[in-house]
C-alpha atoms as a PDB file:
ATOM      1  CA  UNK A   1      -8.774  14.637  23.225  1.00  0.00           C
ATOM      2  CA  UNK A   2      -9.356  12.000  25.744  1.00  0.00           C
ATOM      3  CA  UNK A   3      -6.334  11.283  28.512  1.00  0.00           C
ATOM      4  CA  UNK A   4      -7.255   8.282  29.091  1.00  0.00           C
ATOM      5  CA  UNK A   5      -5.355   5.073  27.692  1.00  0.00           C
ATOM      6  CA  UNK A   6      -7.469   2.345  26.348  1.00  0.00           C
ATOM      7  CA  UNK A   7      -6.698  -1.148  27.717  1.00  0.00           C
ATOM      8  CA  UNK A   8      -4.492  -3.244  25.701  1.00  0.00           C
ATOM      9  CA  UNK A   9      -6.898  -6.220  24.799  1.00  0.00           C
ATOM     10  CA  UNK A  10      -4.451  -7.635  22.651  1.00  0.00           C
ATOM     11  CA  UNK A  11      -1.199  -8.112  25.535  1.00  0.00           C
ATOM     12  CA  UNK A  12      -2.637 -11.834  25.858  1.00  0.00           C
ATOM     13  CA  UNK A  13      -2.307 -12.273  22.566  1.00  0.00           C
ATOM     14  CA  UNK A  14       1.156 -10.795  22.477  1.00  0.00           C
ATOM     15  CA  UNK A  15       2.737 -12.467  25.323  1.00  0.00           C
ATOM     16  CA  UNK A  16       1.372 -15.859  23.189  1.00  0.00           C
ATOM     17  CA  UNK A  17       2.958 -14.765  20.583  1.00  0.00           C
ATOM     18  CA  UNK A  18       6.329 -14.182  21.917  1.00  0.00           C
ATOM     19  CA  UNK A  19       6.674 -17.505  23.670  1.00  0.00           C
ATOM     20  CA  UNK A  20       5.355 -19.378  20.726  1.00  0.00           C
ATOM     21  CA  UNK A  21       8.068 -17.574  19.386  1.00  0.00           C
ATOM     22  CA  UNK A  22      10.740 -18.300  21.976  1.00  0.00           C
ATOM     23  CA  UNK A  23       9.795 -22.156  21.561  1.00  0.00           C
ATOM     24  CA  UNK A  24      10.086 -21.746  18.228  1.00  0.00           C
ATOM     25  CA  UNK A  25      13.964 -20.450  18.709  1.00  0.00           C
ATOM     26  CA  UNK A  26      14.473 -23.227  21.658  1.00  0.00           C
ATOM     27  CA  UNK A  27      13.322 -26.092  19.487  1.00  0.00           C
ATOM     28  CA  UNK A  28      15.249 -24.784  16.296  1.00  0.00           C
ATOM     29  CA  UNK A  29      18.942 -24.470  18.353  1.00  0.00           C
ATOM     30  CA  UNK A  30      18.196 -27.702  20.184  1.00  0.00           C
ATOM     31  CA  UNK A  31      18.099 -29.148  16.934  1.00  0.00           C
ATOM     32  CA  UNK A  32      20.828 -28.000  16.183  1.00  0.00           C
ATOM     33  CA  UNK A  33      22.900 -28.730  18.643  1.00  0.00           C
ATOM     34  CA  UNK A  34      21.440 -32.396  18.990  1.00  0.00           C
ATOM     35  CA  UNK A  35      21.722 -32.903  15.250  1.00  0.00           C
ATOM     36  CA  UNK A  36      25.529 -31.842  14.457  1.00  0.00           C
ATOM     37  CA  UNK A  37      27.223 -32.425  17.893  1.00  0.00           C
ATOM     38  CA  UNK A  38      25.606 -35.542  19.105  1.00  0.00           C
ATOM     39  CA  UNK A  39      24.221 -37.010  15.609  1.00  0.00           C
ATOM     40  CA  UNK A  40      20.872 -37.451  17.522  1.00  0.00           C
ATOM     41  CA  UNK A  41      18.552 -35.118  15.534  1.00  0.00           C
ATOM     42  CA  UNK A  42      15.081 -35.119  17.290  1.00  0.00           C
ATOM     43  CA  UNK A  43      11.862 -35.814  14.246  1.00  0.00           C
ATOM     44  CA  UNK A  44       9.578 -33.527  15.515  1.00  0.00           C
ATOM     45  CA  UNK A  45      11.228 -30.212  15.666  1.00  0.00           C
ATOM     46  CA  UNK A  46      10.572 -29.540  12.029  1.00  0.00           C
ATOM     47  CA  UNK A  47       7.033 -29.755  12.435  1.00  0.00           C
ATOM     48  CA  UNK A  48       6.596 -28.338  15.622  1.00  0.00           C
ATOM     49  CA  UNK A  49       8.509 -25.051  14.404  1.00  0.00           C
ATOM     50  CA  UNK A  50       6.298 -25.049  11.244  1.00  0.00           C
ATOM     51  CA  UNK A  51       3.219 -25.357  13.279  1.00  0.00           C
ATOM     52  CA  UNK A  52       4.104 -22.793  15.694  1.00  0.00           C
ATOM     53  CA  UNK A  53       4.906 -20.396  12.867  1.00  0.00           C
ATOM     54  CA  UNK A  54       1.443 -20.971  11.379  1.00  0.00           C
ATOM     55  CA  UNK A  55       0.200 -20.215  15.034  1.00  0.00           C
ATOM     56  CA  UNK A  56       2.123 -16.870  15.272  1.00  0.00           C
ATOM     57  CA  UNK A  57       1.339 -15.669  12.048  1.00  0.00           C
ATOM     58  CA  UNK A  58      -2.461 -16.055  12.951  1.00  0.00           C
ATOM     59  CA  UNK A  59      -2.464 -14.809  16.345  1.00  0.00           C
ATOM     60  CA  UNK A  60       0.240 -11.951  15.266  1.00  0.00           C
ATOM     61  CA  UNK A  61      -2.345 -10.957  12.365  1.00  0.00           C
ATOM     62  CA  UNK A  62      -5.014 -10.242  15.047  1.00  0.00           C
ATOM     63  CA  UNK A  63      -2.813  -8.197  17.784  1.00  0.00           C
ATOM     64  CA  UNK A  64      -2.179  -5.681  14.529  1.00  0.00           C
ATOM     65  CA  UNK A  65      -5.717  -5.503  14.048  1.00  0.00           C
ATOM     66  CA  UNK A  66      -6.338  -4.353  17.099  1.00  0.00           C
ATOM     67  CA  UNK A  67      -3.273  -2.281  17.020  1.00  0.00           C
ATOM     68  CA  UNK A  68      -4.535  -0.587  13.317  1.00  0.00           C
ATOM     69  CA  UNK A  69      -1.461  -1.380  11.918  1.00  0.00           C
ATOM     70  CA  UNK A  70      -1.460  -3.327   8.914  1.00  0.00           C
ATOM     71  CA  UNK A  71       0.404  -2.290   5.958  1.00  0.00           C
ATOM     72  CA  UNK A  72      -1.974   0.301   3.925  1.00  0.00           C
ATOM     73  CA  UNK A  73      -1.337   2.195   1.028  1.00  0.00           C
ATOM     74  CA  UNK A  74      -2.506   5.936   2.377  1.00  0.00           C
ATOM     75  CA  UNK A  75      -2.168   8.566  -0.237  1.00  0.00           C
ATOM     76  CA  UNK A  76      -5.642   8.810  -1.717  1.00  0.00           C
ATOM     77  CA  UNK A  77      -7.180   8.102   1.704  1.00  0.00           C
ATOM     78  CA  UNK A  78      -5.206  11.138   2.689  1.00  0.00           C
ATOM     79  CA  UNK A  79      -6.396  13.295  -0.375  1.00  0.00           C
ATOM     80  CA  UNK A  80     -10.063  12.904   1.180  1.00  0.00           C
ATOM     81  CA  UNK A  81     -11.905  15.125   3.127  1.00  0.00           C
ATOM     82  CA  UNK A  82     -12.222  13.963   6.912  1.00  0.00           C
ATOM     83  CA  UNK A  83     -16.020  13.173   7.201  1.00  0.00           C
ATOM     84  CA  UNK A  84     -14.939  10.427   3.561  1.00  0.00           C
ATOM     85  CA  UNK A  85     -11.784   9.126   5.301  1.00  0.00           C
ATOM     86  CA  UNK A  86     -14.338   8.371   8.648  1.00  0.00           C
ATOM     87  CA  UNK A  87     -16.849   6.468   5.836  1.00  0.00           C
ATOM     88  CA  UNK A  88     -14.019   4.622   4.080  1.00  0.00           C
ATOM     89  CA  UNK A  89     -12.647   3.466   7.172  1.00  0.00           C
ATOM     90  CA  UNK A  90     -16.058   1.712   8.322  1.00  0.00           C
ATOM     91  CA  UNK A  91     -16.508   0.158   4.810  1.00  0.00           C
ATOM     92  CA  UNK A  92     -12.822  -1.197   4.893  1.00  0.00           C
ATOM     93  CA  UNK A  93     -13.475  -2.574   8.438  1.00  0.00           C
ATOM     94  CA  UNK A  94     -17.228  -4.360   6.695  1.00  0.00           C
ATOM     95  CA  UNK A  95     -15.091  -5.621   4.074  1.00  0.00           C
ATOM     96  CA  UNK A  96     -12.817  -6.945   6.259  1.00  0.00           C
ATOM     97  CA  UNK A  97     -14.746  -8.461   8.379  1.00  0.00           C
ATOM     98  CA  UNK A  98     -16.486  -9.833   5.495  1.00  0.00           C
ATOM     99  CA  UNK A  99     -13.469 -11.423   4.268  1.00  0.00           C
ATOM    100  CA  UNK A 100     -12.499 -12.957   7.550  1.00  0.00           C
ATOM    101  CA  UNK A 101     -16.104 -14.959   8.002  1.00  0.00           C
ATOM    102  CA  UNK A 102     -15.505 -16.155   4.671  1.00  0.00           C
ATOM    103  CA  UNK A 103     -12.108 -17.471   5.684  1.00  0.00           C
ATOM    104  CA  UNK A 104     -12.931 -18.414   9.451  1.00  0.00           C
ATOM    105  CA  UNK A 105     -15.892 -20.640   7.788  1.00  0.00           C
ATOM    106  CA  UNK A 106     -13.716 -21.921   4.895  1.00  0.00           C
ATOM    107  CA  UNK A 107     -10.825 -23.456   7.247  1.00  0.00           C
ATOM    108  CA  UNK A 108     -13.466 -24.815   9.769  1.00  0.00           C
ATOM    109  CA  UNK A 109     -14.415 -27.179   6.933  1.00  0.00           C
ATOM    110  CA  UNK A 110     -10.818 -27.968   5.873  1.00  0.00           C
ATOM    111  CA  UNK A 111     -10.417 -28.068  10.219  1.00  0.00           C
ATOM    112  CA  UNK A 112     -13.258 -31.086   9.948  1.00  0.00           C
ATOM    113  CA  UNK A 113     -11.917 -32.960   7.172  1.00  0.00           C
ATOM    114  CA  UNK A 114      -7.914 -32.930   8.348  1.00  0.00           C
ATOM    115  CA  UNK A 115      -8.555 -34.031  11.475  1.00  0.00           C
ATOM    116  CA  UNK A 116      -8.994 -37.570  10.176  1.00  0.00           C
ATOM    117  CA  UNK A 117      -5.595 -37.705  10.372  1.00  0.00           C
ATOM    118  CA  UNK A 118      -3.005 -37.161  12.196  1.00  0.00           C
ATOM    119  CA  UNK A 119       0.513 -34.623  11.729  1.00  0.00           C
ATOM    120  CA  UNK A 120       3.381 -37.624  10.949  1.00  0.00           C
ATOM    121  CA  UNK A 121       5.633 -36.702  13.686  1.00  0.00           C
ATOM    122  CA  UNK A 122       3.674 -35.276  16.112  1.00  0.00           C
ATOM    123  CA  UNK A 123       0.612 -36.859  18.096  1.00  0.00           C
ATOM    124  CA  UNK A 124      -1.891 -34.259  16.901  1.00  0.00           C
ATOM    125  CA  UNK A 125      -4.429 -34.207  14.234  1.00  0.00           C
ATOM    126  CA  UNK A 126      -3.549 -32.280  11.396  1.00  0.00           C
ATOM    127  CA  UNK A 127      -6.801 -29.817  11.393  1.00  0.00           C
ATOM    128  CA  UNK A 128      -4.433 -27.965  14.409  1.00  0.00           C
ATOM    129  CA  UNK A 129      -2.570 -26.324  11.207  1.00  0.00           C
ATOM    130  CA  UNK A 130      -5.870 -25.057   9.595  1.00  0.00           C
ATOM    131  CA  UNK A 131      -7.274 -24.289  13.007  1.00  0.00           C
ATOM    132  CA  UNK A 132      -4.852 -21.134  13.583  1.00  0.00           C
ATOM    133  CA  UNK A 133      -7.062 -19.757  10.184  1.00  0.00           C
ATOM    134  CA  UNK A 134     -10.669 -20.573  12.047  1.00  0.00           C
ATOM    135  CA  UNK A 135      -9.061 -19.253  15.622  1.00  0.00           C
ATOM    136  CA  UNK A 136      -6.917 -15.837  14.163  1.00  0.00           C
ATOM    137  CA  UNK A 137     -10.276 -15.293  11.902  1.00  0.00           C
ATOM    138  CA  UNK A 138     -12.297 -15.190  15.167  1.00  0.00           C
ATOM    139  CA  UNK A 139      -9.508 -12.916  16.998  1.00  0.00           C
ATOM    140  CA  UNK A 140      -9.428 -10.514  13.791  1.00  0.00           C
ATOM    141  CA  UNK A 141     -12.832 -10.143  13.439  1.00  0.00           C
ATOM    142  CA  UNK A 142     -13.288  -9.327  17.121  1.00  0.00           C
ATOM    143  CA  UNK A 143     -10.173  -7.104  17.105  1.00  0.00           C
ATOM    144  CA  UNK A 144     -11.312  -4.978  14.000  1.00  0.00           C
ATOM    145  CA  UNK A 145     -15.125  -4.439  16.059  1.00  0.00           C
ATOM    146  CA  UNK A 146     -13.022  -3.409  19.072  1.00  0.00           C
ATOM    147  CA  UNK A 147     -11.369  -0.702  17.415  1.00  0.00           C
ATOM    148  CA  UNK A 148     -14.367   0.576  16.097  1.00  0.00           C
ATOM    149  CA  UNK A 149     -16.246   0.505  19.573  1.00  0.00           C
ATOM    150  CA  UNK A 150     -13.449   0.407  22.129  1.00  0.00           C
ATOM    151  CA  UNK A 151      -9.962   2.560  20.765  1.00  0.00           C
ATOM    152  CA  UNK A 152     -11.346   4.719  17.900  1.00  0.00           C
ATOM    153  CA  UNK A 153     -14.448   6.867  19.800  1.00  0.00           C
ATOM    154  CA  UNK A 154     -11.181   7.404  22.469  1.00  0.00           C
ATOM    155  CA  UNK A 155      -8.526   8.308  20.355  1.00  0.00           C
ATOM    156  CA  UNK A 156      -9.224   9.771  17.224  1.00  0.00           C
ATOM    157  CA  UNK A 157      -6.423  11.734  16.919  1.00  0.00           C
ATOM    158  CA  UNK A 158      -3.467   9.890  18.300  1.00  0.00           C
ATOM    159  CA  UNK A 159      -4.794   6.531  17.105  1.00  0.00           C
ATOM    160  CA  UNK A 160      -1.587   5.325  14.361  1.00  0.00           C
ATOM    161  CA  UNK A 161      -4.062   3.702  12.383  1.00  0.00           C
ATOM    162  CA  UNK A 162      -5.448   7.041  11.292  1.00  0.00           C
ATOM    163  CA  UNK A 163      -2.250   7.886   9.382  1.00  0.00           C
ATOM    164  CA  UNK A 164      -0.474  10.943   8.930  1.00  0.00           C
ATOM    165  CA  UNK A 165      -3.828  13.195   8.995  1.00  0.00           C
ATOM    166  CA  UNK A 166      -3.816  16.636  10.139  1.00  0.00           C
ATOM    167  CA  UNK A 167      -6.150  17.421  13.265  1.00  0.00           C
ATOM    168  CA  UNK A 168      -8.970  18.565  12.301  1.00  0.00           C
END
């Protein structure tokens, strides 16, 4: 087993995450507090919080790709032998990577035809919302081909995405 610690490729990805989030939050209580104690409610907050929670969802999606830890249902994978569970894995990965071009290419197209028009409260076209899709697509596909090359040949056995398998 190798001692060495892959490199987190994902932290950027993270930290974006959490202060989408935190703006998110911010936005929501200033809202709040503008809207019941001032009677000065400000129009784009709504948006901007749905937006950003489009955003996070995305960008979240790929950090747990890279991470391996998507919710999987593990008991027949488990029942096969360890050379199978090695070939499953690489189909799942083709799959999904299969499935995320297919969606990446999809919402470019819906990017192209909702930017002829704007979000109504803020100044943005409204392909941003469909443009987490094209961007997290991009960042899943790139995370799932990083675990195969980068984290997996390093840490077969301690790697969480490999489940609850005994050493072998």
């Amino acid at each position: 087993m190798n001692d060495q610690k892959p490199i987190d490729l994902a932290r950027p990805l993270r930290i974006a995450v959490g202060l989408m989030l935190i703006v998110v939050v911010g936005v929501t209580l200033l809202q709040i507090i503008l809207r019941y104690f001032f009677n000065a409610p400000l129009v784009w907050s709504e948006e901007l919080a749905k937006l950003l929670i489009v955003w996070i969802a995305f960008i979240g999606a790929a950090a747990v790709c890279w991470d391996g830890r998507h919710l999987n249902v593990d008991v027949f994978f488990l029942m096969l032998p360890q050379k199978a569970r090695n070939v499953v894995r690489y189909i799942n990965a083709g799959i999904s990577i299969g499935f995320l071009a297919i969606l990446g290419w999809t919402s470019v197209k819906l990017v192209i035809l909702e930017n002829m028009q704007d979000l109504s409260a803020l100044p943005l076209p409204a392909g941003v919302v469909r443009l987490a899709a094209t961007v997290g697509a991009a960042l899943m596909i790139l995370a799932i081909i990083g675990r195969i090359i980068y984290v997996r040949p390093m840490h077969r056995q301690t790697d969480p995405a490999y489940g609850h398998e005994d050493p072998m």
